[in-house]
N, C-alpha and C. Protein backbone atom coordinates (compact mmCIF):
# COMPACT_ATOMS: atom_id res chain seq x y z
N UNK A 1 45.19 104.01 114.34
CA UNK A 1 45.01 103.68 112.95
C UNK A 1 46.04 102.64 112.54
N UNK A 2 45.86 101.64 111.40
CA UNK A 2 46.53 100.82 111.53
C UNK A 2 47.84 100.96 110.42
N UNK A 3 48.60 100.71 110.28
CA UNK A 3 49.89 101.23 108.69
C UNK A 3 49.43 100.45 107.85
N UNK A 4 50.17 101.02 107.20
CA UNK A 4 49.73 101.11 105.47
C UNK A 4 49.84 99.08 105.16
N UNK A 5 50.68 98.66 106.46
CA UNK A 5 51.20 97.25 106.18
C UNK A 5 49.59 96.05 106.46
N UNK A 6 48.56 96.85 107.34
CA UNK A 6 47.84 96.57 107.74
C UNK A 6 46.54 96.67 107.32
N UNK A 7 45.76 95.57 107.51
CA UNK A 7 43.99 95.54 106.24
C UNK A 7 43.38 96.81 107.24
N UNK A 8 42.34 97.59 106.58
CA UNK A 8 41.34 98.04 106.84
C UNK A 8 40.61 98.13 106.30
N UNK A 9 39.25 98.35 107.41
CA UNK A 9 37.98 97.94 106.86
C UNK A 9 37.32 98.69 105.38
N UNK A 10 36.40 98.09 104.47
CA UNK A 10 36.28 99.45 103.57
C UNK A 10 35.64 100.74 103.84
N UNK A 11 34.65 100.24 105.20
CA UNK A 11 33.93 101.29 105.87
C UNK A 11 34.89 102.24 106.76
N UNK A 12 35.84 101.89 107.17
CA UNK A 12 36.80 102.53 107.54
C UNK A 12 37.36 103.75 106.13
N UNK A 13 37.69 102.90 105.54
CA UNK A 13 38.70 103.78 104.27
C UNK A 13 37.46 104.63 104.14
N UNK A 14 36.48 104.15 103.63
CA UNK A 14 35.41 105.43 103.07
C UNK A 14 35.77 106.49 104.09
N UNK A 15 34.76 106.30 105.25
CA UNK A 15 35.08 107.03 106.20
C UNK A 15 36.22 108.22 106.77
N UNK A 16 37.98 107.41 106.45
CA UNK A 16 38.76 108.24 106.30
C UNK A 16 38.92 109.47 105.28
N UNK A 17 38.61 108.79 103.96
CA UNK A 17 38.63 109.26 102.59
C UNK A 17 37.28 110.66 102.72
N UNK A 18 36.07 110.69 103.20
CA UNK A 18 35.16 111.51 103.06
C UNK A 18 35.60 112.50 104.22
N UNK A 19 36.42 112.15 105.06
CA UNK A 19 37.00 113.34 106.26
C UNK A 19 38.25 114.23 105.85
N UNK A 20 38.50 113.17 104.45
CA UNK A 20 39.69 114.00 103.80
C UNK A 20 39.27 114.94 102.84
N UNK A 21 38.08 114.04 102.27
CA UNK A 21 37.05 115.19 101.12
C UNK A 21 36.66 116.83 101.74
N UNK A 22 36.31 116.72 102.66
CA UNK A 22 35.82 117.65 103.84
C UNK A 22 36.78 118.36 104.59
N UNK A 23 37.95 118.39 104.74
CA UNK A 23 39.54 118.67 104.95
C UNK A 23 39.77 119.73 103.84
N UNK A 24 39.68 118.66 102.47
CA UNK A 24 40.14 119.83 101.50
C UNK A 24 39.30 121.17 101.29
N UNK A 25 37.78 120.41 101.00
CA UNK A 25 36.83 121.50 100.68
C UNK A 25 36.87 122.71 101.64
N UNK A 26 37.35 122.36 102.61
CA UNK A 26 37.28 123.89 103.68
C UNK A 26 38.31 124.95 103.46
N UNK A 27 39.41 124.46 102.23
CA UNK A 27 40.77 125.25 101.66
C UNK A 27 39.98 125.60 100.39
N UNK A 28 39.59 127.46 99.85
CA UNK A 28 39.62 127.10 98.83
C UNK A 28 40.25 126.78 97.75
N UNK A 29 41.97 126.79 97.81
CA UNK A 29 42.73 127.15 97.04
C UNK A 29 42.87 125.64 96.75
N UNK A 30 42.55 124.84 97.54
CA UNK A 30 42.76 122.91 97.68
C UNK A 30 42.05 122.23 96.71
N UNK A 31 40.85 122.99 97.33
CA UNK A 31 39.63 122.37 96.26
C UNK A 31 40.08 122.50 95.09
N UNK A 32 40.40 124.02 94.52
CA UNK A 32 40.65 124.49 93.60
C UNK A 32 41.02 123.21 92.66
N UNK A 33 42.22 123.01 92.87
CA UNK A 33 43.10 122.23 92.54
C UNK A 33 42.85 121.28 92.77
N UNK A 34 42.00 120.74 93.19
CA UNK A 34 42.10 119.18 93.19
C UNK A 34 40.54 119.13 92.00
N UNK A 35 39.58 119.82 92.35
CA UNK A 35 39.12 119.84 90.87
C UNK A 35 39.62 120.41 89.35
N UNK A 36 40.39 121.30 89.50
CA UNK A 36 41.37 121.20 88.25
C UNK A 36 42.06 120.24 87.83
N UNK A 37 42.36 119.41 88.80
CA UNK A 37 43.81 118.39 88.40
C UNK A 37 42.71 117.38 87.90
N UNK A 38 41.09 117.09 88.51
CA UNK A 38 40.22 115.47 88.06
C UNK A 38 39.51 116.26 87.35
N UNK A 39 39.46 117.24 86.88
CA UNK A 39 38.30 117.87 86.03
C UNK A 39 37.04 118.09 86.25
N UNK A 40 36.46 117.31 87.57
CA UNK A 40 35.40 117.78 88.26
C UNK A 40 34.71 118.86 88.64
N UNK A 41 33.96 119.01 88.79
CA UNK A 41 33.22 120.45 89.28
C UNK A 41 32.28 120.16 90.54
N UNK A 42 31.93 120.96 91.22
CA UNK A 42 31.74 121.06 92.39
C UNK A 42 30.05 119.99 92.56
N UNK A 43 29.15 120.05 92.10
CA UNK A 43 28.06 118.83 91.57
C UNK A 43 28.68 117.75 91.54
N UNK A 44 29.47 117.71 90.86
CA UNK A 44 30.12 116.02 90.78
C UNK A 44 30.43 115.44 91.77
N UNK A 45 31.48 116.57 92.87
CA UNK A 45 31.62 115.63 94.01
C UNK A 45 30.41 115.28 95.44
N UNK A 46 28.89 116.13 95.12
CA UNK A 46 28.08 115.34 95.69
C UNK A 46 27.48 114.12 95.28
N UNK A 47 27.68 114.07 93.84
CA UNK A 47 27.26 113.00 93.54
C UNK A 47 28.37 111.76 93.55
N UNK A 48 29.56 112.08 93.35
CA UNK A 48 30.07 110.78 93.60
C UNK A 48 30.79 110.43 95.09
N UNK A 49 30.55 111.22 95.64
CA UNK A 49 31.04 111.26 97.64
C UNK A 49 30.76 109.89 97.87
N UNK A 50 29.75 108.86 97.03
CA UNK A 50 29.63 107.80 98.02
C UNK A 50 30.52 106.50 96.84
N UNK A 51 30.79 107.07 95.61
CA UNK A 51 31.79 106.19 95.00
C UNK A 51 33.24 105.77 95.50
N UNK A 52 33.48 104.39 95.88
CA UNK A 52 34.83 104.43 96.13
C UNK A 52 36.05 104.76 95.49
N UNK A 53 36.01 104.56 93.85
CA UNK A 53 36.66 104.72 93.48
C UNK A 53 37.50 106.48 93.03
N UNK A 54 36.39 107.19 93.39
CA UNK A 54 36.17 108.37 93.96
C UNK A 54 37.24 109.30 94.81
N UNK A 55 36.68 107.98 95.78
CA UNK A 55 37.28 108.33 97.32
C UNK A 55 38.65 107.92 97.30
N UNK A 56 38.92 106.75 97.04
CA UNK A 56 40.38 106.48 96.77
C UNK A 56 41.32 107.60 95.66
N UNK A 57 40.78 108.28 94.64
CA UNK A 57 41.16 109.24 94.32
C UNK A 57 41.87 110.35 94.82
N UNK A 58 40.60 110.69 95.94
CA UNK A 58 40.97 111.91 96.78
C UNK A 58 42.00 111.58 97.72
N UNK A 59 42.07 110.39 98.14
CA UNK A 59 43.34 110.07 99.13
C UNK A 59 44.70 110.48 98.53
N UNK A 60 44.42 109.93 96.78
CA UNK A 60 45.58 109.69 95.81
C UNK A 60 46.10 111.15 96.01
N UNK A 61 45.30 112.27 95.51
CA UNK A 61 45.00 113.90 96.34
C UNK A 61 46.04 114.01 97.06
N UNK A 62 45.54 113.89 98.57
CA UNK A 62 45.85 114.19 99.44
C UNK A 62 47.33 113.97 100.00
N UNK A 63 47.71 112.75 99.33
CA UNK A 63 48.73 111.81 99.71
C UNK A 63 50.03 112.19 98.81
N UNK A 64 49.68 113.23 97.56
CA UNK A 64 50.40 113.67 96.72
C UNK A 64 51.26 114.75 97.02
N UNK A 65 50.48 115.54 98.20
CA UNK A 65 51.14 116.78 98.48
C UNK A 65 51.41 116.36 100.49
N UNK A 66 52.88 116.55 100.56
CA UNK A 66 53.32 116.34 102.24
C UNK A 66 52.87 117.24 102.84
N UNK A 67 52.64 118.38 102.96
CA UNK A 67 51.96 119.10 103.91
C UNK A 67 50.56 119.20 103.47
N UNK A 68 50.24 119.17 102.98
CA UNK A 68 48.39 119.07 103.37
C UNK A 68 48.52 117.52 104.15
N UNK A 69 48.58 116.29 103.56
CA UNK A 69 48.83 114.84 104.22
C UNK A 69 49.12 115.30 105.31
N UNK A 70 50.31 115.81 105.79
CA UNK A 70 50.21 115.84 107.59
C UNK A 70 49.54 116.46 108.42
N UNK A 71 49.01 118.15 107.54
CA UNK A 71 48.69 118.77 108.16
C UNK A 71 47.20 118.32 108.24
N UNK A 72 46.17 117.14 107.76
CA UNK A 72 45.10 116.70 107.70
C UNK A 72 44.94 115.58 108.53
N UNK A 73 46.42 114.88 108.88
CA UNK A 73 47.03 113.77 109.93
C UNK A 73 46.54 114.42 111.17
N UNK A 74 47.08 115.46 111.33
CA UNK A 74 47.43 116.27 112.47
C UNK A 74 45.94 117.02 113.17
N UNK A 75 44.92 117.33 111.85
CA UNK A 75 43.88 117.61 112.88
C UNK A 75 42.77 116.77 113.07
N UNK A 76 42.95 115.63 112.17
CA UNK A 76 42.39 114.58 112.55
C UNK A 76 42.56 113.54 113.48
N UNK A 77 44.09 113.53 113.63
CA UNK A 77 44.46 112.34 114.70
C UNK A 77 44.65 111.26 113.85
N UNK A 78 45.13 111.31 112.59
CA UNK A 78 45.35 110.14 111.98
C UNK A 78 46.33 109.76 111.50
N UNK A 79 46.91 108.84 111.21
CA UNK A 79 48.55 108.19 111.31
C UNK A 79 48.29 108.84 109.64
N UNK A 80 49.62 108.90 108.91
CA UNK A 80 49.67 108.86 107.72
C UNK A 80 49.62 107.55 106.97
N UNK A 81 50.73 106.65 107.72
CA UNK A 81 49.82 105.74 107.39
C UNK A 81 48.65 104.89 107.02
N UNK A 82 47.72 105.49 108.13
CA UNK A 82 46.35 105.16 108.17
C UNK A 82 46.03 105.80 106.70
N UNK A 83 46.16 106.82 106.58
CA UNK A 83 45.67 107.42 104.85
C UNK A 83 46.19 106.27 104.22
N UNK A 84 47.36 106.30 104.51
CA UNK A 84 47.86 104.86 103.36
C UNK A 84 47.07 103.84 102.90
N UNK A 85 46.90 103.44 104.07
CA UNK A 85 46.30 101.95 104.81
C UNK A 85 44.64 102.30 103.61
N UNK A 86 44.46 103.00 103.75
CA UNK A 86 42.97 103.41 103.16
C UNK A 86 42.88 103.89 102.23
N UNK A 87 43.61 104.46 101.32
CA UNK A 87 43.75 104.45 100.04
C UNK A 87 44.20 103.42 99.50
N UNK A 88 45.04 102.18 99.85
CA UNK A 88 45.11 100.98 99.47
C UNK A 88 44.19 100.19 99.38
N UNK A 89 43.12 100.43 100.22
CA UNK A 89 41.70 99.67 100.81
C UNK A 89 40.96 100.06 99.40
N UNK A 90 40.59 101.21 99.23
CA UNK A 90 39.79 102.12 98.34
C UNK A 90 40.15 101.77 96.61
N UNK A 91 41.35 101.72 96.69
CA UNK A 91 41.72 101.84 94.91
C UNK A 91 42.92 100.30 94.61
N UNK A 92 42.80 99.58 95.52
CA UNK A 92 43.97 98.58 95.59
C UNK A 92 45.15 99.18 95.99
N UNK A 93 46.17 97.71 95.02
CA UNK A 93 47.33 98.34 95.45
C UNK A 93 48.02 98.83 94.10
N UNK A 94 47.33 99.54 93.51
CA UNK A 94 47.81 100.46 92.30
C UNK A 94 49.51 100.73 92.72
């Protein structure tokens, strides 16, 4: 995966970003909270799974808390960076 210093593709970022969607949803206590914190409800995120701005959200998620981020690194095989790299892709460089 490439660092956060490095372009990736947007089909990439999606891609990362919907393996992270799918990461959380399998915690329920994750989900929980990550639809509490965007106000979403569980409908919403089939319907917007294919929005990027969405997806870059959930990275924002993921990337907020250090142990879920590694521990989602770790069974994916993915640099943290690479989350980086793809949430930068997804939402700019907010």
């Amino acid at each position: 995966m490439p660092s956060s210093n490095e372009q990736i593709s947007m089909k990439s970022a999606a891609f990362i970003a919907i393996k992270s969607l799918a990461y959380i949803s399998q915690s329920p206590e994750e989900i929980s909270k990550f639809m509490a914190l965007t106000g979403i409800e569980g409908s919403d995120i089939i319907r917007l799974k294919e929005n990027l701005k969405f997806l870059g959200g959930v990275l924002d998620f993921l990337t907020s808390d250090e142990s879920l981020l590694l521990a989602f690194c770790s069974s994916e095989n993915i640099s943290p960076e690479g989350v980086e790299a793809a949430r930068i892709q997804l939402l700019g460089s907010q």
